[in-house]
PDB file of N, CA and C in Angstrom:
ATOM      1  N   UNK A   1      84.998 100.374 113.190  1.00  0.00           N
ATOM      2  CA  UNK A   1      85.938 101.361 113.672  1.00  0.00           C
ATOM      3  C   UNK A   1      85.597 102.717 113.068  1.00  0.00           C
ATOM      4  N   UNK A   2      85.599 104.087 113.963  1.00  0.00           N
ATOM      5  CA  UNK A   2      84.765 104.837 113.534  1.00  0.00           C
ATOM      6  C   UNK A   2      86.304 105.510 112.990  1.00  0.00           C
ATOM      7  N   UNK A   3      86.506 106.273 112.290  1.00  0.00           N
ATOM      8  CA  UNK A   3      87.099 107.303 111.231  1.00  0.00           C
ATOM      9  C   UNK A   3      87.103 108.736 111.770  1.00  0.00           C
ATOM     10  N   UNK A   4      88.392 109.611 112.018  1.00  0.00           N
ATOM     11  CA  UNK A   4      88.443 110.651 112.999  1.00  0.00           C
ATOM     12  C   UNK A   4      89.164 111.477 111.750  1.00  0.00           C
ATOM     13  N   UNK A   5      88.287 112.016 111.430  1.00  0.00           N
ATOM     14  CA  UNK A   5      88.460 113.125 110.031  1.00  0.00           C
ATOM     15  C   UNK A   5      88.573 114.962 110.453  1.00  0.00           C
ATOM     16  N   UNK A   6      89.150 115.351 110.823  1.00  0.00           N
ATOM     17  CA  UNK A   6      89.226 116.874 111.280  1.00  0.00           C
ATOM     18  C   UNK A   6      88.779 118.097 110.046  1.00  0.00           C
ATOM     19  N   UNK A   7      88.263 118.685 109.773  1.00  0.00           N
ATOM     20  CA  UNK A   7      87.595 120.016 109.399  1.00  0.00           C
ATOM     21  C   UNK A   7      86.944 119.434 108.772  1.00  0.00           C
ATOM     22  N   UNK A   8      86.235 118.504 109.068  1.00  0.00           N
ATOM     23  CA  UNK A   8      84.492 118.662 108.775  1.00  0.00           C
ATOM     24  C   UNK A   8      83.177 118.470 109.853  1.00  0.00           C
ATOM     25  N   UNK A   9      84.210 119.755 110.599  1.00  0.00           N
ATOM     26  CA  UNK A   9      82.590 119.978 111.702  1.00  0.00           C
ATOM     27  C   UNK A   9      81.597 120.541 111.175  1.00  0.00           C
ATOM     28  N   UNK A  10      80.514 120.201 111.281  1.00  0.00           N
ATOM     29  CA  UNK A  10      79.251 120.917 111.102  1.00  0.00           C
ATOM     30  C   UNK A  10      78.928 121.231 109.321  1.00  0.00           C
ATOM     31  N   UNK A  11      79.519 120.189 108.570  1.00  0.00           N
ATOM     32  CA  UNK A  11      79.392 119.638 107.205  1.00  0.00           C
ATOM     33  C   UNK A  11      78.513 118.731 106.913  1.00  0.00           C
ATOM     34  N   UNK A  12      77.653 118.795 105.778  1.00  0.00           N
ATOM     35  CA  UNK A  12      76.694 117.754 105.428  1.00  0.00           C
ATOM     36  C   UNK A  12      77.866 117.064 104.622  1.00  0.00           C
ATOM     37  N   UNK A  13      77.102 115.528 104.578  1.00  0.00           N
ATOM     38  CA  UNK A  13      77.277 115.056 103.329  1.00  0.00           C
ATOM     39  C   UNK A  13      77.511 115.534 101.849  1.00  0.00           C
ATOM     40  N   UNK A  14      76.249 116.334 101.783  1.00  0.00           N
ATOM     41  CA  UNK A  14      76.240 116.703 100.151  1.00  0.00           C
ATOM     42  C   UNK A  14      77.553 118.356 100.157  1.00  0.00           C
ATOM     43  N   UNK A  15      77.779 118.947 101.216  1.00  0.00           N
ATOM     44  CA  UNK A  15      78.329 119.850 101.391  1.00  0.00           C
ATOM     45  C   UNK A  15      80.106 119.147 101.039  1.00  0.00           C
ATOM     46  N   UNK A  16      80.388 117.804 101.331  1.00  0.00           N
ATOM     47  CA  UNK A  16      81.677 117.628 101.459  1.00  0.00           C
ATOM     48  C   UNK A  16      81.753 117.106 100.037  1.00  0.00           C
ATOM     49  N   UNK A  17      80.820 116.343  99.428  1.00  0.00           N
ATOM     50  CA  UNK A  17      80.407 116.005  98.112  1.00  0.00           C
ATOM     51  C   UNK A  17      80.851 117.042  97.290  1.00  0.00           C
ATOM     52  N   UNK A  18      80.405 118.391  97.205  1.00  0.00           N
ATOM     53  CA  UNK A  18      80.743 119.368  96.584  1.00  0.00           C
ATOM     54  C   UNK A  18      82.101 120.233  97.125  1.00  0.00           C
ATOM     55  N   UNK A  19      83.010 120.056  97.971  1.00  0.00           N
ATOM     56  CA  UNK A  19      83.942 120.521  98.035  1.00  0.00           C
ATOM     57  C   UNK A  19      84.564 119.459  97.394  1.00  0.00           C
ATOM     58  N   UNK A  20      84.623 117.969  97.531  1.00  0.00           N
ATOM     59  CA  UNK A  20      85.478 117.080  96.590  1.00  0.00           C
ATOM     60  C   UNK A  20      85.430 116.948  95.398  1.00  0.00           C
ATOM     61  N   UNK A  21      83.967 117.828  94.358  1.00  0.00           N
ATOM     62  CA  UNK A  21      84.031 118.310  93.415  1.00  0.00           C
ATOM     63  C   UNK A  21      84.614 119.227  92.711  1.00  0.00           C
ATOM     64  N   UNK A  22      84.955 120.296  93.473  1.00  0.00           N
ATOM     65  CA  UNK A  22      85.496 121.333  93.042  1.00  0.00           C
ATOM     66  C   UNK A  22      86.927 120.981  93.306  1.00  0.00           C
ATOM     67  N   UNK A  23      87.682 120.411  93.989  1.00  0.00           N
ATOM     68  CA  UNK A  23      88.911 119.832  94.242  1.00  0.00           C
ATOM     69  C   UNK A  23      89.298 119.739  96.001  1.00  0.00           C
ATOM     70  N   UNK A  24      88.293 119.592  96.811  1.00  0.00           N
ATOM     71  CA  UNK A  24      88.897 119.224  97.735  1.00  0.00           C
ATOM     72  C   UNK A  24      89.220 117.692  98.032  1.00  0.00           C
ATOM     73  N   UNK A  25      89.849 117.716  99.000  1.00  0.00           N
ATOM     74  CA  UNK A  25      90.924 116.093  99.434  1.00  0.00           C
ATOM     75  C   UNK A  25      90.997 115.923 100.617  1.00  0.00           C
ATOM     76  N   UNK A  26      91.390 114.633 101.080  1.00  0.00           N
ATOM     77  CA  UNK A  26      91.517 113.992 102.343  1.00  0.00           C
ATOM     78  C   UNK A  26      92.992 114.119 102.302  1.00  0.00           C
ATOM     79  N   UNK A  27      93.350 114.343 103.504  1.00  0.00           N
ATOM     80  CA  UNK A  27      95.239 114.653 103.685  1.00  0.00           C
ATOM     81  C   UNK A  27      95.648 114.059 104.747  1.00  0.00           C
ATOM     82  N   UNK A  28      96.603 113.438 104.840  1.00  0.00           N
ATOM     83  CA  UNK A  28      97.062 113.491 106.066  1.00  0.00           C
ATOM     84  C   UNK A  28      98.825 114.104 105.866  1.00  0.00           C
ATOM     85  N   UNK A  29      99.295 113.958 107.223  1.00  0.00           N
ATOM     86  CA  UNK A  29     100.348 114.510 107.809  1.00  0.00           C
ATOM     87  C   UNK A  29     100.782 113.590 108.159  1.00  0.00           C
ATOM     88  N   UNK A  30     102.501 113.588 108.022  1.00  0.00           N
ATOM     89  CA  UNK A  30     103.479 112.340 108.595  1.00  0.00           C
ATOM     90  C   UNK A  30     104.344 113.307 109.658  1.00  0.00           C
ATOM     91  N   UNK A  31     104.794 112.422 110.652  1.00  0.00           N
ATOM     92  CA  UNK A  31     105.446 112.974 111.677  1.00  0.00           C
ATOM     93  C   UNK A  31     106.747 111.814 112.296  1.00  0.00           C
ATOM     94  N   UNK A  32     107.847 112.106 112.549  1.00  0.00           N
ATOM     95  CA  UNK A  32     109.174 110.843 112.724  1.00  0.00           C
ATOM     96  C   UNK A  32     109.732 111.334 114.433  1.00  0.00           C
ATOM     97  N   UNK A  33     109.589 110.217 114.873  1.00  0.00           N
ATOM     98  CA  UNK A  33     110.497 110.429 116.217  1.00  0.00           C
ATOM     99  C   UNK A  33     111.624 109.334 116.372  1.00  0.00           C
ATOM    100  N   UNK A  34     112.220 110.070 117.134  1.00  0.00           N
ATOM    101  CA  UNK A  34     113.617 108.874 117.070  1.00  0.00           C
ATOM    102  C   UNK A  34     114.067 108.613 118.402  1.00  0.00           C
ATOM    103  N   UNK A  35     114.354 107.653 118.969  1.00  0.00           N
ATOM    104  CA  UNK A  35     114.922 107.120 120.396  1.00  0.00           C
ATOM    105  C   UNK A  35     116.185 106.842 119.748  1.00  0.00           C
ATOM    106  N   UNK A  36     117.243 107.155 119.605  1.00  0.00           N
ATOM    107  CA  UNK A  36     118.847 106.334 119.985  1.00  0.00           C
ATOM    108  C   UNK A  36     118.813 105.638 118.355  1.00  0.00           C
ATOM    109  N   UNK A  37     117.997 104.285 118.631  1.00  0.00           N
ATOM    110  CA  UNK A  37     118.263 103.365 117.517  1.00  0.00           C
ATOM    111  C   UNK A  37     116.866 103.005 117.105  1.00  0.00           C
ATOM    112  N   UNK A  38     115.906 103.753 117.636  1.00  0.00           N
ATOM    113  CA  UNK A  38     114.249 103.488 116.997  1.00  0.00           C
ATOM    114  C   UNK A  38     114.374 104.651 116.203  1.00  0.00           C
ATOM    115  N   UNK A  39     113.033 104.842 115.362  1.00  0.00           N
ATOM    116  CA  UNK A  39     112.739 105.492 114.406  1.00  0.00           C
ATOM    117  C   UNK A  39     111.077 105.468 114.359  1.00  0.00           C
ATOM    118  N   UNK A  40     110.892 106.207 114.502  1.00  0.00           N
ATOM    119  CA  UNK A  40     108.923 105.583 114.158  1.00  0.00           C
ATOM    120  C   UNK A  40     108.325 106.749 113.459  1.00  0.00           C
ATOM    121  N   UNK A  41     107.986 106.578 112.138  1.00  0.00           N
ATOM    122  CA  UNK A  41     107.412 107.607 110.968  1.00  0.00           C
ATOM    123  C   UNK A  41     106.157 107.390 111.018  1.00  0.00           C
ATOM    124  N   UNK A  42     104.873 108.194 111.269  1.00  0.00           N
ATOM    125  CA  UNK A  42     103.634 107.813 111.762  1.00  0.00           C
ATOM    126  C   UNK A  42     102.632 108.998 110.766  1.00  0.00           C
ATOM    127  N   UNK A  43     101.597 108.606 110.208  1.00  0.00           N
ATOM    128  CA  UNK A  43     100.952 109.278 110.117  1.00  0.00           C
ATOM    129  C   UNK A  43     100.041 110.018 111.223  1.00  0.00           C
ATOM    130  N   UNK A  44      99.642 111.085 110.911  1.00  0.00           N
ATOM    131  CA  UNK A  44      98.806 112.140 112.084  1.00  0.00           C
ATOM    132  C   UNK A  44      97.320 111.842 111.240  1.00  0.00           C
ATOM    133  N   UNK A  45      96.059 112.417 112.079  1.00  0.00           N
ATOM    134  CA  UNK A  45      94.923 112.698 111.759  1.00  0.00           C
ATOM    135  C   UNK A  45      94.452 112.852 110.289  1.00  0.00           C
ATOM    136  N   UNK A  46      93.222 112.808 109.578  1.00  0.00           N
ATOM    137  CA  UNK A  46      93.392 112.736 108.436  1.00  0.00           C
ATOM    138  C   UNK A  46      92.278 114.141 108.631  1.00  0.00           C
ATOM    139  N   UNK A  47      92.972 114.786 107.774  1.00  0.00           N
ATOM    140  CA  UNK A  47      92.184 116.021 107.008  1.00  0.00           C
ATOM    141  C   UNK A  47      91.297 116.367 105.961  1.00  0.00           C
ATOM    142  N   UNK A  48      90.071 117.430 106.114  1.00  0.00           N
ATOM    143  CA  UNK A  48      89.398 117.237 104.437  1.00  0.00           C
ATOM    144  C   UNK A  48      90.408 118.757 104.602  1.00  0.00           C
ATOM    145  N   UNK A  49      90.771 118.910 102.962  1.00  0.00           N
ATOM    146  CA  UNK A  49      91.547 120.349 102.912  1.00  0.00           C
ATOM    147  C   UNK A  49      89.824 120.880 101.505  1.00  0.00           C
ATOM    148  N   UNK A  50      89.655 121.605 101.852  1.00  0.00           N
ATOM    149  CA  UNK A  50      88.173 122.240 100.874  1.00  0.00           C
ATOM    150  C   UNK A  50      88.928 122.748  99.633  1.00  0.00           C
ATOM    151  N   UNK A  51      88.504 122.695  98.574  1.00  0.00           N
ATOM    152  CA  UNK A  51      88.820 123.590  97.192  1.00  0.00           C
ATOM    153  C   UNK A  51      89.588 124.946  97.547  1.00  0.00           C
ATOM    154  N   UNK A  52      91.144 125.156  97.206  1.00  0.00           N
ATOM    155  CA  UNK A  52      91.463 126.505  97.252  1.00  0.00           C
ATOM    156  C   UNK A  52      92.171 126.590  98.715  1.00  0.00           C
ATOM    157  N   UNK A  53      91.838 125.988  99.546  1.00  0.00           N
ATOM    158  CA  UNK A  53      92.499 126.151 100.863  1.00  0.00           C
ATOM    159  C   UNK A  53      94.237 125.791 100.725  1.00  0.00           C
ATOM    160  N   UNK A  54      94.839 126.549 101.557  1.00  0.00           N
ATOM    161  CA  UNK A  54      96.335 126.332 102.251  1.00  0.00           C
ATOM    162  C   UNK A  54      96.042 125.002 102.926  1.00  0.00           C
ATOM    163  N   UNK A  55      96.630 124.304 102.533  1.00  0.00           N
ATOM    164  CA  UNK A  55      96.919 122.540 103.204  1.00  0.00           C
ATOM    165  C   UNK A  55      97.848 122.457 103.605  1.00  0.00           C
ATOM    166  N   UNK A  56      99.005 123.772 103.514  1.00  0.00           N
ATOM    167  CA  UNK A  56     100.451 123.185 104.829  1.00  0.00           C
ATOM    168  C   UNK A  56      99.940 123.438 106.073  1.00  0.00           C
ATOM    169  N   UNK A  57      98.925 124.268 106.312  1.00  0.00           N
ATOM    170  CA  UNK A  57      98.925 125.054 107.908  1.00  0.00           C
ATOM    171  C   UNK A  57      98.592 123.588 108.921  1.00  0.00           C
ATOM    172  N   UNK A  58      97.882 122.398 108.079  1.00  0.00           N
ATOM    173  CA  UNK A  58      97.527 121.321 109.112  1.00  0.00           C
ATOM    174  C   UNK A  58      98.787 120.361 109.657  1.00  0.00           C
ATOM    175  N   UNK A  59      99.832 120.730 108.264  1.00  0.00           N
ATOM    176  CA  UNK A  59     100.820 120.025 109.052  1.00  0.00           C
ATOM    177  C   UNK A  59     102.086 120.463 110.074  1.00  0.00           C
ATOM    178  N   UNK A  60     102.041 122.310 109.957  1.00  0.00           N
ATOM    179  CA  UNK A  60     103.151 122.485 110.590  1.00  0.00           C
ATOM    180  C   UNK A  60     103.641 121.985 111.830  1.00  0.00           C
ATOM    181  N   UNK A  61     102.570 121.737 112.562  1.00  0.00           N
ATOM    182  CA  UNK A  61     103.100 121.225 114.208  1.00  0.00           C
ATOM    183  C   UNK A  61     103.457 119.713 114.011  1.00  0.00           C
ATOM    184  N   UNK A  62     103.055 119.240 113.041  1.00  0.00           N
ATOM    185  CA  UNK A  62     103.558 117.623 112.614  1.00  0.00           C
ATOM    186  C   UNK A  62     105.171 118.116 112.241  1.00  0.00           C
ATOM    187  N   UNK A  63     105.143 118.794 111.372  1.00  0.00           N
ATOM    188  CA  UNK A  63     106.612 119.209 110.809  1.00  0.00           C
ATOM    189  C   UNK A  63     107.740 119.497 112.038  1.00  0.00           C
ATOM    190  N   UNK A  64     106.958 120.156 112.974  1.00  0.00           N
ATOM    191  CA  UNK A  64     107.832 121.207 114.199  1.00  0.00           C
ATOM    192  C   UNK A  64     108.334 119.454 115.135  1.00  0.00           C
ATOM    193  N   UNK A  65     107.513 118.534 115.186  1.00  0.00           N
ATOM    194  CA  UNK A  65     107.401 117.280 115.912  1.00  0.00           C
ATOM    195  C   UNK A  65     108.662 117.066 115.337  1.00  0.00           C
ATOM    196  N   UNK A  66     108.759 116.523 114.164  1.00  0.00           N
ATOM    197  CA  UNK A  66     109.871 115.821 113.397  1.00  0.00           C
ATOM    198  C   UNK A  66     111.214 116.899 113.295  1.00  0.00           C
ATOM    199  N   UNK A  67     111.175 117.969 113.120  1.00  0.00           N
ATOM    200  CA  UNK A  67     112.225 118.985 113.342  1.00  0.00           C
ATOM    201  C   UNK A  67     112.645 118.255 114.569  1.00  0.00           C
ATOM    202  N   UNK A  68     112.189 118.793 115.752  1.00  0.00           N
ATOM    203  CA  UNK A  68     112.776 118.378 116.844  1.00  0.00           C
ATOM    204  C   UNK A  68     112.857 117.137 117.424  1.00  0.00           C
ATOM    205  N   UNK A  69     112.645 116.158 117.271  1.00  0.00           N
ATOM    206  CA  UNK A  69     112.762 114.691 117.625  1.00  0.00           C
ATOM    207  C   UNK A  69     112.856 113.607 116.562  1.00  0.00           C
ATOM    208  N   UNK A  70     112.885 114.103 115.389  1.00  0.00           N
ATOM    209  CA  UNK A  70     112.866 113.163 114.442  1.00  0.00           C
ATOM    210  C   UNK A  70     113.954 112.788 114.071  1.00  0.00           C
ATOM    211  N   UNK A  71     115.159 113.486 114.016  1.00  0.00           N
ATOM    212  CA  UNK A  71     116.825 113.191 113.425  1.00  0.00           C
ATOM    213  C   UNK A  71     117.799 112.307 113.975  1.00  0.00           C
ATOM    214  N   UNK A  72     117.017 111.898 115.245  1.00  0.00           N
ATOM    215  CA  UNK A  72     118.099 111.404 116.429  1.00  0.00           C
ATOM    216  C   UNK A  72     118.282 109.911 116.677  1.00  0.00           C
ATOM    217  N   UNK A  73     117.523 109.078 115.532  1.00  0.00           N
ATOM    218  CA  UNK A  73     117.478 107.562 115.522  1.00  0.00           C
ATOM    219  C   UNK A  73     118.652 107.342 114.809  1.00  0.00           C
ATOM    220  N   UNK A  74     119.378 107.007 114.679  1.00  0.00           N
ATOM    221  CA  UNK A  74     120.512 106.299 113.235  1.00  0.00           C
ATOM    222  C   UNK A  74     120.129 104.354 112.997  1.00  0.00           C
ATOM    223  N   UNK A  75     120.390 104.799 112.319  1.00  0.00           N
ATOM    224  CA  UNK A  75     120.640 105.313 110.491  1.00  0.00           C
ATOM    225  C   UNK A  75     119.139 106.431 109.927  1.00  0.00           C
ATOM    226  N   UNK A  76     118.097 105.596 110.324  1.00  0.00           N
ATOM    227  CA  UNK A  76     116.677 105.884 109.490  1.00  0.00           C
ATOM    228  C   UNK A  76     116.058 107.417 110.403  1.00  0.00           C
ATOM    229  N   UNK A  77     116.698 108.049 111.434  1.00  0.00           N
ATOM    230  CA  UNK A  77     115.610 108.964 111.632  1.00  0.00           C
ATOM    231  C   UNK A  77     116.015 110.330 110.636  1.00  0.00           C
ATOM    232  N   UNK A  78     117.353 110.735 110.166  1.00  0.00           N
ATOM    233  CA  UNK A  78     117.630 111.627 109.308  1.00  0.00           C
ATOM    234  C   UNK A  78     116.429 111.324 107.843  1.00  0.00           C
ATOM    235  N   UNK A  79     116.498 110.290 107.656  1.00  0.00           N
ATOM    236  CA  UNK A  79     115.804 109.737 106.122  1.00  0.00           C
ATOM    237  C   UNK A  79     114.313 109.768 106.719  1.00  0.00           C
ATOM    238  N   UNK A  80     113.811 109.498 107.716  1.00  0.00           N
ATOM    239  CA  UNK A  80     112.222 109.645 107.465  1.00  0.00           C
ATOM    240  C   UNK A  80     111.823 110.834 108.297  1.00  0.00           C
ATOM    241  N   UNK A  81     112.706 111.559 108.708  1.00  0.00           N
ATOM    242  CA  UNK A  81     112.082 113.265 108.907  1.00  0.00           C
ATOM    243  C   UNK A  81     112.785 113.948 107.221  1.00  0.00           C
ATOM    244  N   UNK A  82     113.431 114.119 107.232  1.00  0.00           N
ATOM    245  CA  UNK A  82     113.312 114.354 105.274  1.00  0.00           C
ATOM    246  C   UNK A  82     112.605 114.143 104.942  1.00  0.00           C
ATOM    247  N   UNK A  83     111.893 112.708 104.768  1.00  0.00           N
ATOM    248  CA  UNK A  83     110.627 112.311 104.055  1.00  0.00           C
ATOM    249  C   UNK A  83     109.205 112.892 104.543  1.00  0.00           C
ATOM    250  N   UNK A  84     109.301 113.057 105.978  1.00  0.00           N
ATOM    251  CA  UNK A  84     108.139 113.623 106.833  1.00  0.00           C
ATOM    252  C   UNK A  84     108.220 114.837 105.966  1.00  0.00           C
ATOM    253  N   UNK A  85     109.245 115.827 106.579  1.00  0.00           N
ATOM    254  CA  UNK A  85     108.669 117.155 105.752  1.00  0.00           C
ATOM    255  C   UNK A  85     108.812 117.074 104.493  1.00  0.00           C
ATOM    256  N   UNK A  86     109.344 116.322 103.397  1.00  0.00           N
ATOM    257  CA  UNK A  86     109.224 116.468 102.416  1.00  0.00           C
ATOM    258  C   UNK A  86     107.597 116.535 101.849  1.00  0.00           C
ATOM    259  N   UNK A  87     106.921 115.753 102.231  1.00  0.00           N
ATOM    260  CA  UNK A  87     105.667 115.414 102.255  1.00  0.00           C
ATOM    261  C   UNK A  87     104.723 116.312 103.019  1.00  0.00           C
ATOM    262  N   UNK A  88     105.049 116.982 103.981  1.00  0.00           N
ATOM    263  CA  UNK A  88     104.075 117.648 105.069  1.00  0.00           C
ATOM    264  C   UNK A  88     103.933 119.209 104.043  1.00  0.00           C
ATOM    265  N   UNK A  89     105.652 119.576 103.526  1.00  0.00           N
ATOM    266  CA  UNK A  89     105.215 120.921 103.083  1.00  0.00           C
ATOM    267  C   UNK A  89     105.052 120.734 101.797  1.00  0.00           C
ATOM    268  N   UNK A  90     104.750 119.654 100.765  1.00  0.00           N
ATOM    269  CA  UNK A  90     104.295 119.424  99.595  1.00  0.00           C
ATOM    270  C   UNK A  90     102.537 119.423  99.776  1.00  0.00           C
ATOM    271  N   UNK A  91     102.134 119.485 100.933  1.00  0.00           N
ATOM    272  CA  UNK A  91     100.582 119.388 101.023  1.00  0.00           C
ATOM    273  C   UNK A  91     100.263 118.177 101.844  1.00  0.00           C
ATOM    274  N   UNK A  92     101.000 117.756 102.431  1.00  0.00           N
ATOM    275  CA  UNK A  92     100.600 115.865 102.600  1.00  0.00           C
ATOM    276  C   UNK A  92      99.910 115.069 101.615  1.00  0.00           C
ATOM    277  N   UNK A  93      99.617 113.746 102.196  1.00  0.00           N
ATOM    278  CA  UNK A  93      99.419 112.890 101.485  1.00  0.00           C
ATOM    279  C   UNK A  93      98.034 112.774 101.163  1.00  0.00           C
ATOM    280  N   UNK A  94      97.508 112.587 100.024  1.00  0.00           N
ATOM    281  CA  UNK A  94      96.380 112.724  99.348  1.00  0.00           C
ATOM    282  C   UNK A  94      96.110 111.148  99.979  1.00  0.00           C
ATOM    283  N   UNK A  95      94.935 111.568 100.779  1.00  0.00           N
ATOM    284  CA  UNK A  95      94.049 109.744 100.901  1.00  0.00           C
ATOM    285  C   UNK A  95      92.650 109.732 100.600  1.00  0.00           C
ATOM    286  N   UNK A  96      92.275 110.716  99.225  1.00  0.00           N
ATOM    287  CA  UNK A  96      91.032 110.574  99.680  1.00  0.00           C
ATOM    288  C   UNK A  96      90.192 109.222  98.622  1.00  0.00           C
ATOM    289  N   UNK A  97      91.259 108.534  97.905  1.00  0.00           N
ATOM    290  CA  UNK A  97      90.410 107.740  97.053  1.00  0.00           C
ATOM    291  C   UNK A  97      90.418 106.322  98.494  1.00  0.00           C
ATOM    292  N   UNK A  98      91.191 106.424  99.252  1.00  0.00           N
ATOM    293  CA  UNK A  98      90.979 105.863 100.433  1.00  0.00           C
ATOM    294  C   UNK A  98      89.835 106.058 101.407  1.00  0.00           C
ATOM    295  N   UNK A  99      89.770 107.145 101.646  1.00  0.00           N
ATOM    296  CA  UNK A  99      89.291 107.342 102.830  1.00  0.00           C
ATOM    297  C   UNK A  99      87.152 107.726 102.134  1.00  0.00           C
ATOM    298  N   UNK A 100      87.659 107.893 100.250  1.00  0.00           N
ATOM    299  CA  UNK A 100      85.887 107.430 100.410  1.00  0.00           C
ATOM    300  C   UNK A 100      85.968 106.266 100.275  1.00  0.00           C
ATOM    301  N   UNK A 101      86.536 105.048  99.751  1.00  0.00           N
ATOM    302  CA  UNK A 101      86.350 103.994 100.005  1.00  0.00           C
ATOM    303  C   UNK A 101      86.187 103.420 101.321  1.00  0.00           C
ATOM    304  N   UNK A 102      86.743 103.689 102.419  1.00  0.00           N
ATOM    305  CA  UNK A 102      86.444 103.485 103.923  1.00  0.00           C
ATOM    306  C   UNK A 102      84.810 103.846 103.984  1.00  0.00           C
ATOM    307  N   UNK A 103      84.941 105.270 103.537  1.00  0.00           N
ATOM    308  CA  UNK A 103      83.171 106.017 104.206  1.00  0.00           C
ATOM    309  C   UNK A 103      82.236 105.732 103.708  1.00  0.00           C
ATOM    310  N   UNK A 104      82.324 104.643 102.353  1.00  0.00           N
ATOM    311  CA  UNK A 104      81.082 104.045 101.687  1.00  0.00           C
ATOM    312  C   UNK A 104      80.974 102.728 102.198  1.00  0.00           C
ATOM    313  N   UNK A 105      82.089 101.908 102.619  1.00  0.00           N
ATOM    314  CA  UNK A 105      82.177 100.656 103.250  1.00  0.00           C
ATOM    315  C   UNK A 105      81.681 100.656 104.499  1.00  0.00           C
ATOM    316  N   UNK A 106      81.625 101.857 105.384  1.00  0.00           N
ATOM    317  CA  UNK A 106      81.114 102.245 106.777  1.00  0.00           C
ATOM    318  C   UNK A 106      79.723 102.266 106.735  1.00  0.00           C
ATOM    319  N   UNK A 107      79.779 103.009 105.589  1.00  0.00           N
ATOM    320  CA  UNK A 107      77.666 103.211 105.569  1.00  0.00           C
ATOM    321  C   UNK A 107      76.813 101.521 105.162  1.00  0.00           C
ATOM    322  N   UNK A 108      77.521 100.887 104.991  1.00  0.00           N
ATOM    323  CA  UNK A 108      76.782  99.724 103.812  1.00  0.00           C
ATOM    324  C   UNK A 108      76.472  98.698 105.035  1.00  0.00           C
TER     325      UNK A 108
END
């Protein structure tokens, strides 16, 4: 299963190597929609954010998702759009001790 990683077009290897040196990360974004009495809290796309970069700008339209459709499940859609943006404008979720473990398991 191939791995759909967004801002690393036209990146080497050793190029992403050295942004995860200097402190870049794999991120993703959570997003909550609600039907009536469903709830579904989903992660979005996974991101490299490079050393020094703004890491909210990937999640705002995840955030804007859950603003508007996320509150309307009861009991759980109030509690996991809270949690969505709690998380989206903290930076999202750090996956990258994940996601190199995926990209070394892919190559082997």
């Amino acid at each position: 299963m191939a791995i759909n990683i967004r801002n690393i077009e036209g990146m080497s290897e050793d190029q992403i190597n050295y942004e995860l040196k200097r402190g870049g990360r794999f991120v993703v974004y959570l997003y909550c929609v609600s039907i009536v009495v469903l709830t579904f809290k989903r992660p979005g796309d996974v991101y490299f954010i490079k050393a020094g970069e703004p890491s909210i700008k990937y999640g705002l339209w995840l955030s804007l998702v859950s603003l508007l459709f996320g509150w309307w499940g009861l009991p759980w859609g109030p509690i996991h759009t809270v949690g969505s943006l709690w998380t989206n404008f903290r930076g999202g979720k750090d996956v990258t001790n994940e996601m190199l473990t995926a990209l070394r398991g892919e190559t082997t």
